[in-house]
N, C-alpha and C. Protein backbone atom coordinates (compact mmCIF):
# COMPACT_ATOMS: atom_id res chain seq x y z
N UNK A 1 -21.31 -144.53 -21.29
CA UNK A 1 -21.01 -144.91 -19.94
C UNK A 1 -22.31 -144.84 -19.12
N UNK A 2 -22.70 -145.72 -18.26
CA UNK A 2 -23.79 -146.22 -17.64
C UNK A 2 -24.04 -145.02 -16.25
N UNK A 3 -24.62 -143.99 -16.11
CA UNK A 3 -25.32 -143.55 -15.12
C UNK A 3 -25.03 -143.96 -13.39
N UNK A 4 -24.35 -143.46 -13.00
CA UNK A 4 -24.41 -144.15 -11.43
C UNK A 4 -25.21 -142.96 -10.26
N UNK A 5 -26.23 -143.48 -9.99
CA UNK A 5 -27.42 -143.15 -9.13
C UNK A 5 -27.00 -143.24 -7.43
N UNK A 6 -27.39 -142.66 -6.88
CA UNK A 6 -27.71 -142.97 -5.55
C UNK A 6 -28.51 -142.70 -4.81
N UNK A 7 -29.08 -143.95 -3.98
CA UNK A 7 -29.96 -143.57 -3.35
C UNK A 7 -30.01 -142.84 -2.59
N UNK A 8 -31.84 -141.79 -2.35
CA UNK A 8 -31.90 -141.22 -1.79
C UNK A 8 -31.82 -141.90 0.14
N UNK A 9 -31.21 -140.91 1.04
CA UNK A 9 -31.58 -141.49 2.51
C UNK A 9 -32.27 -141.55 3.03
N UNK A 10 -33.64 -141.06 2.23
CA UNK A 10 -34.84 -141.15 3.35
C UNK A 10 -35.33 -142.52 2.57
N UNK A 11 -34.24 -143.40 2.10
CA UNK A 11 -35.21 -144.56 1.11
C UNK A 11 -34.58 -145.78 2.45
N UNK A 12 -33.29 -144.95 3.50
CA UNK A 12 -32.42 -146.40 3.54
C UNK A 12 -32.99 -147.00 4.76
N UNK A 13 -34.22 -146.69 5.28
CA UNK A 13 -34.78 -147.38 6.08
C UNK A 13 -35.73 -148.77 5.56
N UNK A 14 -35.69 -148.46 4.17
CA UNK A 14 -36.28 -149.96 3.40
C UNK A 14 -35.48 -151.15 3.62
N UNK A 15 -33.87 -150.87 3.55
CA UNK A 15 -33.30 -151.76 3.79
C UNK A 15 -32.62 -152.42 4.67
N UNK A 16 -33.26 -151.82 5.99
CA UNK A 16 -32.89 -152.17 7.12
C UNK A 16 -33.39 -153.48 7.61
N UNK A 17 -33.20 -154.44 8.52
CA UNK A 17 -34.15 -155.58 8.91
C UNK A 17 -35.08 -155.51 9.79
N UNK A 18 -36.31 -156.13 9.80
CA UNK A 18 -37.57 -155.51 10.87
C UNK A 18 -37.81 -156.99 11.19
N UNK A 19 -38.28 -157.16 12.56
CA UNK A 19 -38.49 -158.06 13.53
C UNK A 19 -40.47 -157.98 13.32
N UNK A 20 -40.64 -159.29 13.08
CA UNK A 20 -42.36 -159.45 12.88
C UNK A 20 -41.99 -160.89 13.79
N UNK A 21 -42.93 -160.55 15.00
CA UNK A 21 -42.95 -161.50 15.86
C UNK A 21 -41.91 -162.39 16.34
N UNK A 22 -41.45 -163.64 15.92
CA UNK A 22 -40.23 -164.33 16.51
C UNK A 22 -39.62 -164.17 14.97
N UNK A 23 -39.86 -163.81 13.90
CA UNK A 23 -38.68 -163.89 12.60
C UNK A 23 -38.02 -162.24 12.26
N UNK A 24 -36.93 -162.12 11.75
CA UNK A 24 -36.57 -161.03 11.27
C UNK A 24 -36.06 -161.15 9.72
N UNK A 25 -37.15 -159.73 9.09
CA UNK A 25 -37.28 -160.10 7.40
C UNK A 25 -35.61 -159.11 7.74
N UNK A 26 -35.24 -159.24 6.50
CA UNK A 26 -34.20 -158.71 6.37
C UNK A 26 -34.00 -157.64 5.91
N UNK A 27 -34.79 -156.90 5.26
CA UNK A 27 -35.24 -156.06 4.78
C UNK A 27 -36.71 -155.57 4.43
N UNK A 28 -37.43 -154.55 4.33
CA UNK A 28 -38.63 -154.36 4.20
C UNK A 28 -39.33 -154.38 3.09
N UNK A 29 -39.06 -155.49 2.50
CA UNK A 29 -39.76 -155.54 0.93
C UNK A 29 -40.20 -157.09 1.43
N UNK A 30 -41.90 -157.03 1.21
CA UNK A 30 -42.58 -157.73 1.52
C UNK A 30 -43.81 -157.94 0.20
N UNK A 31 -43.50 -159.02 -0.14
CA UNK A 31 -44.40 -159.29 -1.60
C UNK A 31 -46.00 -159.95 -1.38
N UNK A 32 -46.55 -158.85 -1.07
CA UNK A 32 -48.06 -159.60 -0.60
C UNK A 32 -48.43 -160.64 -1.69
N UNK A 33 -49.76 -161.11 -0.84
CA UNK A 33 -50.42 -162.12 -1.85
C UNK A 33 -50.95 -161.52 -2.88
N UNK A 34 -50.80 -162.25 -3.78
CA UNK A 34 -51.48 -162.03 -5.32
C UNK A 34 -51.59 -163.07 -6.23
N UNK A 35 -52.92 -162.89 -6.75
CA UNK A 35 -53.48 -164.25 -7.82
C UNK A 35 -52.30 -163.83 -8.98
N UNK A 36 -51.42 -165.36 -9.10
CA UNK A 36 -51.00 -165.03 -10.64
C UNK A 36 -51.35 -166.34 -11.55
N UNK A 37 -52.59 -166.76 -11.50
CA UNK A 37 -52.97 -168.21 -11.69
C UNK A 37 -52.30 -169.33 -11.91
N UNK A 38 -51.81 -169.48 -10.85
CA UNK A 38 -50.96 -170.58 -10.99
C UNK A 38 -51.68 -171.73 -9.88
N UNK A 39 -51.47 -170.96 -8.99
CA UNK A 39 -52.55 -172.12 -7.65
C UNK A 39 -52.01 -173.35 -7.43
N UNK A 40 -52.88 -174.44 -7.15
CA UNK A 40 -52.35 -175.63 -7.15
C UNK A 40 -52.32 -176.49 -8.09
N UNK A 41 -52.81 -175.61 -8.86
CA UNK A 41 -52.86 -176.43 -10.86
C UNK A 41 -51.54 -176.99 -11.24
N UNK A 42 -50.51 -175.65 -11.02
CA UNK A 42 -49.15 -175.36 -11.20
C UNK A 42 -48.10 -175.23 -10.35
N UNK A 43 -47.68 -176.11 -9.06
CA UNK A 43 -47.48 -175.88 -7.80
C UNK A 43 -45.78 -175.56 -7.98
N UNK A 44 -45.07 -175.93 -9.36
CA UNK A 44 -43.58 -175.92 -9.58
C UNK A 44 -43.76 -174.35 -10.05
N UNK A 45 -44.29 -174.03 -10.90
CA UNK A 45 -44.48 -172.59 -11.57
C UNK A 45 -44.80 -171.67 -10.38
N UNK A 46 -45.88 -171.98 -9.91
CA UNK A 46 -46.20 -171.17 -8.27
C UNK A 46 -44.60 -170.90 -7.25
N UNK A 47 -44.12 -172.17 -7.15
CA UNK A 47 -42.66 -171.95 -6.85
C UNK A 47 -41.42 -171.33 -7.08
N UNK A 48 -41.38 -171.20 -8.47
CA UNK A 48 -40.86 -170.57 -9.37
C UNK A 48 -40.86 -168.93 -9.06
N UNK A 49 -41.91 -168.76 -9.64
CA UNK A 49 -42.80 -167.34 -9.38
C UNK A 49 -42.21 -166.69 -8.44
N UNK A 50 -42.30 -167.11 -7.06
CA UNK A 50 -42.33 -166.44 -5.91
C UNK A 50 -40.56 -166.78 -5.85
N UNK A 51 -40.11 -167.61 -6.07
CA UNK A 51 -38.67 -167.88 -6.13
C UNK A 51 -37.69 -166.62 -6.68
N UNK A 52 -38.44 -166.24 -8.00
CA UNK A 52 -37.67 -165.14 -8.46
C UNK A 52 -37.95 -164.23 -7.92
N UNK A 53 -38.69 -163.66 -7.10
CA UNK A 53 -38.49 -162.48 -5.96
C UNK A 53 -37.59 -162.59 -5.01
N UNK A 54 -37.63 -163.84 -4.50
CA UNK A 54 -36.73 -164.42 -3.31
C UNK A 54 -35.35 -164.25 -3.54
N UNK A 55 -35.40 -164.20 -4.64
CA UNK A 55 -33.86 -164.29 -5.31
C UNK A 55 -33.43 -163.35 -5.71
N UNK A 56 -34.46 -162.07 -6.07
CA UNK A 56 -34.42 -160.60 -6.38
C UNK A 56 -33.83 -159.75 -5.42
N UNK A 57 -34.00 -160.36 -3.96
CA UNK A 57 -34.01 -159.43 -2.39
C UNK A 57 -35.35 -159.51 -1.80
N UNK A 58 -36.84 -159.82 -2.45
CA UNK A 58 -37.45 -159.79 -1.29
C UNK A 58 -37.39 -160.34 -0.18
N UNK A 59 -37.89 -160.01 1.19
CA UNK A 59 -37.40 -160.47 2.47
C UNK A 59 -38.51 -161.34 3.06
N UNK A 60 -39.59 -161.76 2.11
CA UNK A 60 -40.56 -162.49 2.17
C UNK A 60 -41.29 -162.19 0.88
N UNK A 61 -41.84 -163.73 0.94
CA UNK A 61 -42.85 -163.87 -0.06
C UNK A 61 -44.49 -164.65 0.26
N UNK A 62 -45.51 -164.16 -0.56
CA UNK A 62 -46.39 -164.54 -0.04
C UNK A 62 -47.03 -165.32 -1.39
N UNK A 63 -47.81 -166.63 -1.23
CA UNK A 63 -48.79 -167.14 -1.71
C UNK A 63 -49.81 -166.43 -2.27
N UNK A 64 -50.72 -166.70 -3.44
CA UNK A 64 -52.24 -165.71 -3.81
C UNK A 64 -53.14 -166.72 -2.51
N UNK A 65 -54.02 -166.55 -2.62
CA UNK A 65 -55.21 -166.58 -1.53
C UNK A 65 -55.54 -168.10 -1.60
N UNK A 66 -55.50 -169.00 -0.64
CA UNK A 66 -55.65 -170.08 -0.41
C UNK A 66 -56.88 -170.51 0.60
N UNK A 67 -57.40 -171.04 -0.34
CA UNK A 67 -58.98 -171.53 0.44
C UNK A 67 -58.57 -172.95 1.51
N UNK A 68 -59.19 -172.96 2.53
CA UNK A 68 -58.87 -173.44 3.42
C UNK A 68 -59.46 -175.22 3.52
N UNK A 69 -60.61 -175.31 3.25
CA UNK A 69 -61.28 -176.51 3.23
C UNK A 69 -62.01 -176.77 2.46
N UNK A 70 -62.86 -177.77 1.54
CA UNK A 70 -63.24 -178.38 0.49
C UNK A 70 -64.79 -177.39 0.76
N UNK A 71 -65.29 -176.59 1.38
CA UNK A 71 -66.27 -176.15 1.64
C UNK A 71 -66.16 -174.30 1.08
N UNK A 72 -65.10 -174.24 1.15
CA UNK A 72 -64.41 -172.47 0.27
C UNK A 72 -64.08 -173.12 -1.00
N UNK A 73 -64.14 -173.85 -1.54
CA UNK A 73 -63.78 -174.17 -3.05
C UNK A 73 -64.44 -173.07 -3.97
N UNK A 74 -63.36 -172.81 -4.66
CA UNK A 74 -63.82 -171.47 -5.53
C UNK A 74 -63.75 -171.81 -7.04
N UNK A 75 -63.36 -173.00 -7.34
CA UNK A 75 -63.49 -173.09 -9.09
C UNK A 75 -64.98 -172.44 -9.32
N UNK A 76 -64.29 -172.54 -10.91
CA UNK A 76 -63.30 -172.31 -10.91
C UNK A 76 -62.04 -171.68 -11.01
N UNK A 77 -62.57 -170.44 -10.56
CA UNK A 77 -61.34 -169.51 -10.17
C UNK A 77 -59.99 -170.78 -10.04
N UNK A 78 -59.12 -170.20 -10.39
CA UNK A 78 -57.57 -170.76 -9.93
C UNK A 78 -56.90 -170.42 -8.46
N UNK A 79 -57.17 -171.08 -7.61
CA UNK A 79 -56.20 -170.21 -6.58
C UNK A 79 -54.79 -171.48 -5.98
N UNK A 80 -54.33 -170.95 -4.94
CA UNK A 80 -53.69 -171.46 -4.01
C UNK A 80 -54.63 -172.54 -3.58
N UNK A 81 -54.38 -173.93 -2.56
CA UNK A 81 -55.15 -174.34 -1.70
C UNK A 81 -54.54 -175.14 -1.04
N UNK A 82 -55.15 -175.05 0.00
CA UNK A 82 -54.84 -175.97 1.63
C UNK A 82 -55.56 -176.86 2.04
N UNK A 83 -56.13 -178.11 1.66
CA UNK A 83 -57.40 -178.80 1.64
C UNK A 83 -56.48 -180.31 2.38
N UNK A 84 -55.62 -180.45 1.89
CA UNK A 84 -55.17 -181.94 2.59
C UNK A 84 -53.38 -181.89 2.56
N UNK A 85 -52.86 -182.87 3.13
CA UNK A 85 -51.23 -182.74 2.75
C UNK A 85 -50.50 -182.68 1.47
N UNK A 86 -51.13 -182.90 0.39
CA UNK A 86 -50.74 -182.90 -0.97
C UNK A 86 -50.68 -181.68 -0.91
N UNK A 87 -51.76 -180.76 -0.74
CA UNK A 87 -52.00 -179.36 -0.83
C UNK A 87 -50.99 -178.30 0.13
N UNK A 88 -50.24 -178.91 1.16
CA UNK A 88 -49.30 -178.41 2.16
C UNK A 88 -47.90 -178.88 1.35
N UNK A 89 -47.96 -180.00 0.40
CA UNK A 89 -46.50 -180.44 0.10
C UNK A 89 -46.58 -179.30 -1.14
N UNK A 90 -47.36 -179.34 -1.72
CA UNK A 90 -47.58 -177.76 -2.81
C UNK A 90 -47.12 -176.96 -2.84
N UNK A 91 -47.65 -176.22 -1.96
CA UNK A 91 -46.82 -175.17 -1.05
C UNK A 91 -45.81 -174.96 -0.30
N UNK A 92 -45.44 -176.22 0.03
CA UNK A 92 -44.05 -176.55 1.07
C UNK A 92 -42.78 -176.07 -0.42
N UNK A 93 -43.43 -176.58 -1.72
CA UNK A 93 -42.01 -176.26 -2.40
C UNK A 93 -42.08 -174.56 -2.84
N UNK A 94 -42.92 -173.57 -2.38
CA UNK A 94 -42.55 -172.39 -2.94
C UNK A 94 -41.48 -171.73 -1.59
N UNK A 95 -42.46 -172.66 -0.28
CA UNK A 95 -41.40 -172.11 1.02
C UNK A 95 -39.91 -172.57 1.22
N UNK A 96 -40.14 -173.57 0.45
CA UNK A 96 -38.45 -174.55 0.16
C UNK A 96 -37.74 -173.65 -0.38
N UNK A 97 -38.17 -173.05 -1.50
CA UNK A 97 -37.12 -172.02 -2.47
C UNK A 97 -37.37 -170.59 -2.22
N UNK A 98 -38.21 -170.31 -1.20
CA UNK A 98 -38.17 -168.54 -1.11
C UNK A 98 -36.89 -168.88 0.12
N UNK A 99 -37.00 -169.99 1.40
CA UNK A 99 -35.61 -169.91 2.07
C UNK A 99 -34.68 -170.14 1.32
N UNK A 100 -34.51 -170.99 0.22
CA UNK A 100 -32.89 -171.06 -0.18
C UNK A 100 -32.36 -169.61 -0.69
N UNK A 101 -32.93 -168.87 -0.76
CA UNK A 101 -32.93 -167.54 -1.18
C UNK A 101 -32.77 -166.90 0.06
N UNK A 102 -33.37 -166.94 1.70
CA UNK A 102 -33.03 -166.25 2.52
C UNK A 102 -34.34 -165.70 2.75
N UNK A 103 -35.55 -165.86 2.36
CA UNK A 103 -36.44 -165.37 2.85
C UNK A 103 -37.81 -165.82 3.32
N UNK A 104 -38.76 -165.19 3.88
CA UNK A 104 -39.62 -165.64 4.35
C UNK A 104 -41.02 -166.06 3.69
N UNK A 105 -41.37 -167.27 4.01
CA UNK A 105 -42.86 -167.38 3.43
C UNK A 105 -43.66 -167.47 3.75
N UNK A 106 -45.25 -166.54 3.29
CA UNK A 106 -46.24 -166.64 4.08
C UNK A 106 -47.00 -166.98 3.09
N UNK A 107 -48.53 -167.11 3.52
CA UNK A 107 -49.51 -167.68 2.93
C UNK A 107 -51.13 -166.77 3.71
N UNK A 108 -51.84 -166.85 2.52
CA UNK A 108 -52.55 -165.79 2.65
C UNK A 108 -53.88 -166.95 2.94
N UNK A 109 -54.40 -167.43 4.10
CA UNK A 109 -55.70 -168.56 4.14
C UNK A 109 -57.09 -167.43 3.76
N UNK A 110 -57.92 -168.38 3.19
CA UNK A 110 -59.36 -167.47 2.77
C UNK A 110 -60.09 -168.73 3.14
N UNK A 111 -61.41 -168.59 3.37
CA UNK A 111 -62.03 -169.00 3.23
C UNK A 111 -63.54 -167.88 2.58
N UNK A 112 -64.06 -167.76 1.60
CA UNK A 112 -65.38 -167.08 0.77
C UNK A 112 -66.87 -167.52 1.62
N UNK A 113 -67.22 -168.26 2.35
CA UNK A 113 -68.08 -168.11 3.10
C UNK A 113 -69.11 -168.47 1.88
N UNK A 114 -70.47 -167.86 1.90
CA UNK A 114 -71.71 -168.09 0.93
C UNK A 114 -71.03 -167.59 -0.66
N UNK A 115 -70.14 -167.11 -0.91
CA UNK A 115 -69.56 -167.04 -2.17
C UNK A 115 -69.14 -168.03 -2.48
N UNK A 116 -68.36 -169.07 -2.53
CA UNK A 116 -67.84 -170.57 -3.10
C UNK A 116 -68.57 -171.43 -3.89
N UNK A 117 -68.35 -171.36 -5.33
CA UNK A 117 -69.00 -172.50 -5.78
C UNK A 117 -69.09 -174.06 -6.09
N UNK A 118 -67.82 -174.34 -5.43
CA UNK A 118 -67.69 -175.60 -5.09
C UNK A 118 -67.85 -176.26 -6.58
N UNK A 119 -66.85 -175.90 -7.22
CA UNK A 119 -67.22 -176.35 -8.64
C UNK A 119 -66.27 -177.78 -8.57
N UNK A 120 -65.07 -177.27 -7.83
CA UNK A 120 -64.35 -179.18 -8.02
C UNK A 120 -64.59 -179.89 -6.89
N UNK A 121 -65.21 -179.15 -5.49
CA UNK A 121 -65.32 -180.33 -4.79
C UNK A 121 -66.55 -181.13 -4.57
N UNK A 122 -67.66 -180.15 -5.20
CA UNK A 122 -68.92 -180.34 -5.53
C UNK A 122 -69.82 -180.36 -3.95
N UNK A 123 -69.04 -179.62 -3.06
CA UNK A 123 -69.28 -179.44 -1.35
C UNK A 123 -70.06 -177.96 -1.59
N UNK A 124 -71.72 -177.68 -0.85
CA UNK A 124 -72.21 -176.72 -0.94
C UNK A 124 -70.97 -176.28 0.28
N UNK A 125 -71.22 -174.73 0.19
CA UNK A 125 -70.74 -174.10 0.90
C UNK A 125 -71.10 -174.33 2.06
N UNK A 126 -69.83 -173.51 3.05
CA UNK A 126 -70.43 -173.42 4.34
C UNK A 126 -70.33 -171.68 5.39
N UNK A 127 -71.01 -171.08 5.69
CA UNK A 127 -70.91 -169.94 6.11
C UNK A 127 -71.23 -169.84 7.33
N UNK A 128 -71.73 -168.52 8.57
CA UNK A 128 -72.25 -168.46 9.43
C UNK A 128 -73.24 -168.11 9.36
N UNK A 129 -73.97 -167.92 8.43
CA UNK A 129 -75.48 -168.03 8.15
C UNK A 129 -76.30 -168.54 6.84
N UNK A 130 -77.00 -168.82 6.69
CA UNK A 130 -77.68 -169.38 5.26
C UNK A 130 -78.41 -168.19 3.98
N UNK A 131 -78.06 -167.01 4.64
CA UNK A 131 -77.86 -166.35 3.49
C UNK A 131 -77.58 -166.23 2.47
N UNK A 132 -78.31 -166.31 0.99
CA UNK A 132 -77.71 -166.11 0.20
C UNK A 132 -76.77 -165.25 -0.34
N UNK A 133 -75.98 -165.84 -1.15
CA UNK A 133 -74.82 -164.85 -1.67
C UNK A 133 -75.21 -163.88 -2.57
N UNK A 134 -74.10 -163.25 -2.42
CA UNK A 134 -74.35 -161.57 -2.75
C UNK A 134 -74.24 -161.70 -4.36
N UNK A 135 -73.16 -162.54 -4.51
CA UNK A 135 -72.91 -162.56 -6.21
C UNK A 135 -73.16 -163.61 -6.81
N UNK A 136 -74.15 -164.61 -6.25
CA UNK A 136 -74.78 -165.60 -7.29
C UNK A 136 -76.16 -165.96 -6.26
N UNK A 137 -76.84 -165.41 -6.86
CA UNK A 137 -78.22 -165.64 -5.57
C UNK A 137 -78.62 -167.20 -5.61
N UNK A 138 -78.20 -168.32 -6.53
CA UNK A 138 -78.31 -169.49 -6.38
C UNK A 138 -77.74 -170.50 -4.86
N UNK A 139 -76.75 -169.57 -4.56
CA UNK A 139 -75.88 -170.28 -3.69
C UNK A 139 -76.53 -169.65 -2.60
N UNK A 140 -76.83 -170.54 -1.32
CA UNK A 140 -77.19 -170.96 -0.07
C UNK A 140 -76.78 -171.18 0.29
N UNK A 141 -75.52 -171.53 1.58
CA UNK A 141 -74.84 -171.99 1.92
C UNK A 141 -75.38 -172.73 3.28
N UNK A 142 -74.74 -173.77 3.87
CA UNK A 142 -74.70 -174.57 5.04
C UNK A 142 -74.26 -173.45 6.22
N UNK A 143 -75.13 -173.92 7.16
CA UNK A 143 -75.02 -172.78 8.29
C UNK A 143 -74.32 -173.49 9.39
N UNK A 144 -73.28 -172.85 9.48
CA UNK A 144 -71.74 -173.40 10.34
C UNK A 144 -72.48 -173.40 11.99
N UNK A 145 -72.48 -174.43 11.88
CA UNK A 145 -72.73 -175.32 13.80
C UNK A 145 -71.71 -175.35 14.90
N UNK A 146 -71.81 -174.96 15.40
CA UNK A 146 -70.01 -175.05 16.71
C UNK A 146 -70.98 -176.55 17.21
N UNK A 147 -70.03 -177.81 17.39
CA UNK A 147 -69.74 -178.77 17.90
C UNK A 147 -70.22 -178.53 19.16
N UNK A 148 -71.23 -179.58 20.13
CA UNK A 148 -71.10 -179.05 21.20
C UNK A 148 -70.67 -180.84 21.43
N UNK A 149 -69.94 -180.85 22.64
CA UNK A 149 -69.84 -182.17 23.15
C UNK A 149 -70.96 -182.89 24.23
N UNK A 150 -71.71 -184.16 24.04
CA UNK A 150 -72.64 -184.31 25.53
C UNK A 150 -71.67 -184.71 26.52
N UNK A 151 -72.66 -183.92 27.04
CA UNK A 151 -72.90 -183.62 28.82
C UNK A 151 -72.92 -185.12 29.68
C-alpha cells in the first residue's frame, strides 16, 4: 500500500497565487531560463519542453537566453533567438502551449556584447566599447553609436 504524505505548512505558501505586475502566476513555481539546446534549431521540441512543465503545474515558464539582434549572434552555441518575426512565431508556439496549460511565458533577451561570434550571421559584434573580448581576444567589436538626428 502506497505511503500517503503530507505536506508540510510552512511549504503552503508555494501554492498560493502571487501578482507580478498586471499578471497573477498561480502559484509560485517559476521555471527560469535555461539552455536545453533546443533554441531555434528546434522551435516544436523547445515547445514541447517547456509545455511539459506547463502541464506539470508550473505557473510560468521561461525560454533559455535569447539573443536579441543579428549583432549578439552566438553560434555556435545553440540558443533561443529573437532576430526577425520567424524568430517571434518560434517562440509564439512555446507561449501558445505553456497558456493552454494555464500559465505564463517569459523569455529571457541577452544580448553578449564583445563576446558574440557571429558565426551564422557573419555580423561583427556590436558593444559599448571596442574592447576586446575577454574570452576570445580576436573579437573587437563595433562601438554602439546613439543616433543623433540633424538639427
Amino acid at each position: 500500500m502506497a505511503r500517503r504524505t503530507r505536506r508540510d505548512p510552512r511549504h503552503d505558501v508555494l501554492f498560493e497565487p502571487v501578482r507580478i505586475g498586471p499578471k497573477v502566476l498561480r502559484n509560485r513555481f517559476y521555471q527560469a531560463p535555461h539552455c536545453s539546446g533546443l533554441g531555434d534549431v528546434k522551435p516544436f521540441s523547445q515547445a514541447e519542453h517547456r509545455a511539459v512543465k506547463a502541464e506539470g503545474g508550473w505557473a510560468a515558464v521561461s525560454t533559455e537566453y535569447a539573443p536579441v539582434s543579428p549583432e549578439s549572434d552566438e553560434s555556435p552555441w545553440i540558443s533561443a533567438r529573437l532576430w526577425d518575426a520567424a524568430d517571434a512565431a518560434n517562440l509564439g508556439l512555446m507561449a501558445e502551449q505553456a497558456h493552454d496549460f494555464g500559465s505564463l511565458a517569459a523569455i529571457e533577451l541577452h544580448h553578449a556584447g564583445a563576446h558574440c561570434y557571429g558565426g551564422e550571421s557573419r555580423i561583427w559584434p556590436l558593444a559599448p566599447s571596442q574592447l576586446a573580448s575577454d574570452l576570445n581576444m580576436h573579437i573587437v567589436p563595433r562601438r554602439w553609436r546613439r543616433r543623433t538626428s540633424p538639427e
